[in-house]
Protein backbone atom coordinates (compact mmCIF):
# COMPACT_ATOMS: atom_id res chain seq x y z
CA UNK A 1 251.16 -104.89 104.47
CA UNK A 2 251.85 -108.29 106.39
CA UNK A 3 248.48 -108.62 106.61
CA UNK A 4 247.57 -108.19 103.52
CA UNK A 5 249.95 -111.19 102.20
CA UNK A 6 248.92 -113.47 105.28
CA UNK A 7 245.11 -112.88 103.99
CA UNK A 8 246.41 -113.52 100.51
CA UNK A 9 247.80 -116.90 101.33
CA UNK A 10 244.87 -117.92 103.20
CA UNK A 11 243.63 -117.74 100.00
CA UNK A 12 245.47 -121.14 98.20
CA UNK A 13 247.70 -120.43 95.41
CA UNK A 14 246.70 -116.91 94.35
CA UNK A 15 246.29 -115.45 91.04
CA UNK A 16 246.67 -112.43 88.80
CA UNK A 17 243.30 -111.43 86.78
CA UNK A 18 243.72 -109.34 83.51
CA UNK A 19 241.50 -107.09 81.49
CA UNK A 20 242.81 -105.35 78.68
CA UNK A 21 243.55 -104.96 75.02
CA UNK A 22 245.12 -108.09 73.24
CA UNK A 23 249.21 -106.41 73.39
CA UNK A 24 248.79 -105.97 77.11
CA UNK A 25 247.03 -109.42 77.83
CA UNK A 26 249.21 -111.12 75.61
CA UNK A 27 252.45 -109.60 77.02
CA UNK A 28 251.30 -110.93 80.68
CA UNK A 29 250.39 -114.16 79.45
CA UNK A 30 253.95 -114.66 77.95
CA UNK A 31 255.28 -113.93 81.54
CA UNK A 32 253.53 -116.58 82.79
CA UNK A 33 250.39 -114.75 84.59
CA UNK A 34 247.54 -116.74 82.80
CA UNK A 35 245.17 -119.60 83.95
CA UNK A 36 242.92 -122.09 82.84
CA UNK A 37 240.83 -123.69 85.45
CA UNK A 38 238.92 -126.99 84.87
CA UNK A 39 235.71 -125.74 84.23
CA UNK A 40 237.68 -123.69 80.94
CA UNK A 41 237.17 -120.38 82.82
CA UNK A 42 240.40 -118.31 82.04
CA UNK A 43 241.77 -115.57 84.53
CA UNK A 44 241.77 -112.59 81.85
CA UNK A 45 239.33 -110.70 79.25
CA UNK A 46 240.87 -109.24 75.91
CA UNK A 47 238.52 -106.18 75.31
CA UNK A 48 238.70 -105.32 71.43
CA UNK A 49 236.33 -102.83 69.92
CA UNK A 50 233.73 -105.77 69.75
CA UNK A 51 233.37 -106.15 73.28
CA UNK A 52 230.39 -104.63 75.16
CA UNK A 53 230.76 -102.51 78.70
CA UNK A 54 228.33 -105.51 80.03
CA UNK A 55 231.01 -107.99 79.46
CA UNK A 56 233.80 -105.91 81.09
CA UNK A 57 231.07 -105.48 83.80
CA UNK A 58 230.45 -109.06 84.10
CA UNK A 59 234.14 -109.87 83.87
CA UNK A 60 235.00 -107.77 86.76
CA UNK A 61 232.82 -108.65 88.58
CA UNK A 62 233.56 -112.27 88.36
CA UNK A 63 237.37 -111.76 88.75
CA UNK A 64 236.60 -109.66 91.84
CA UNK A 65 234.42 -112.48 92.83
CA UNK A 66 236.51 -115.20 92.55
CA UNK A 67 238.23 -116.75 95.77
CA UNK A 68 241.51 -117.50 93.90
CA UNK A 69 242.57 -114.29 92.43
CA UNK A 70 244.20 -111.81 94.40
CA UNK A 71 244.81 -108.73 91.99
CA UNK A 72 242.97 -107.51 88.94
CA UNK A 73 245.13 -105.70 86.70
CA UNK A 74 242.71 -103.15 84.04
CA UNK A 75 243.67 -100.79 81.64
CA UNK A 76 242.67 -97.18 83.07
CA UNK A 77 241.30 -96.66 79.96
CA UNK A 78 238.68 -100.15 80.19
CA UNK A 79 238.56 -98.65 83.92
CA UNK A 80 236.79 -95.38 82.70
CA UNK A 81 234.06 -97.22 80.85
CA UNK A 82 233.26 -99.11 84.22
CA UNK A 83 234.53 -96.15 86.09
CA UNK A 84 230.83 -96.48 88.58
CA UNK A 85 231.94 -100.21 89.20
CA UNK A 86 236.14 -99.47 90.44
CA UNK A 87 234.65 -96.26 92.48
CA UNK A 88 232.40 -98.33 94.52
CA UNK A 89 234.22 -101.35 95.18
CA UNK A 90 235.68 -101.10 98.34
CA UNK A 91 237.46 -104.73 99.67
CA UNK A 92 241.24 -104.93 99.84
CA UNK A 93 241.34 -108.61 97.97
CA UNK A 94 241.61 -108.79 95.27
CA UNK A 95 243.46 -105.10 94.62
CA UNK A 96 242.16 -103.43 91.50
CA UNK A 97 245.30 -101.84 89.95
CA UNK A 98 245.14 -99.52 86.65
CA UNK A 99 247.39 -99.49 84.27
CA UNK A 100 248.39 -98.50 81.14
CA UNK A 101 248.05 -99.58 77.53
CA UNK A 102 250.53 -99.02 74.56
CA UNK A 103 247.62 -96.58 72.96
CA UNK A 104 246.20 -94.92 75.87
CA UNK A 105 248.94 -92.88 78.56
CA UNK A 106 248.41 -93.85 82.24
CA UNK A 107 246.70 -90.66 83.72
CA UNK A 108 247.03 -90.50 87.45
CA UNK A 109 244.19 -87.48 88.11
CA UNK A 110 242.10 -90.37 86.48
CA UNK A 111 243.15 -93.13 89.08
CA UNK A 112 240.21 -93.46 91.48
CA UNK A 113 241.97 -96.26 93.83
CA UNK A 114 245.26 -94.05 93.89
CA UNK A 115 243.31 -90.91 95.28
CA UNK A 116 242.05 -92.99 97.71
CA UNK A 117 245.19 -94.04 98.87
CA UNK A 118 246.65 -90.36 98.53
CA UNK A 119 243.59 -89.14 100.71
CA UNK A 120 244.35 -91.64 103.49
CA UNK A 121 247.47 -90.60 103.96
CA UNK A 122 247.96 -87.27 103.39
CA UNK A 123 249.24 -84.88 107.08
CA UNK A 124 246.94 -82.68 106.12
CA UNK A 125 243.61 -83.22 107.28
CA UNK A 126 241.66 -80.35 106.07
CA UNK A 127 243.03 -81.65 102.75
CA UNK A 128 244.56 -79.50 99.68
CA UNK A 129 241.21 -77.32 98.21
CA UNK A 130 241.00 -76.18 101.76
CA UNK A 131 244.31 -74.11 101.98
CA UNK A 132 244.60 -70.59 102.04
């Protein structure tokens, strides 16, 4: 994990990206996670039911782009609509984290990045469907 933070520094000053309904965005950006650059580019995207799967697309892709942010917090139900995009990314920085929303119940079967992590640790290498 020491690596992890050491790559994270390398980075400058490091920050948290956001996308999520306006409760959950708003409640981070109370605690202090939120950013305006110079160029007006913020570091979060509140999804509402006006906003298209190509603009959570785009946003993710830019946050997961961006040389300054180190994790990109989503709502595992946003995640699902983009659920192609979290599957396939594969870089450690930044982290893609889901969590969950006041209407919508974190589901961990639904997690993609946590079954990853459960697969590369589990002792048993034949893994769990193969059992007898």
């Amino acid at each position: 994990m020491a690596g992890v933070a050491v790559q994270a520094s390398s980075r400058g000053s490091s920050l948290i990206a956001i996308i999520a309904d306006e409760d959950t965005v708003t409640g981070f950006l109370l605690a202090g996670v939120g950013n305006v650059d110079l160029r007006r580019k913020t570091n979060y995207l509140v999804v509402d039911n006006k906003t298209t799967v190509k603009q959570i697309e785009d946003s993710f892709k830019e946050f997961t782009t961006r040389e300054d942010v180190a994790i990109v917090l989503i709502s595992q139900y946003i995640a699902n609509m983009i659920r192609f995009m979290i599957d396939s990314y594969s870089k450690p920085l930044p982290a893609i984290l889901e969590i969950p929303s006041k209407d919508h119940p974190y589901d961990p079967s639904q997690d993609s990045i946590l079954s990853r992590v459960k697969h590369m640790f589990s002792s048993d290498p034949a893994g769990p469907s193969d059992r007898k």
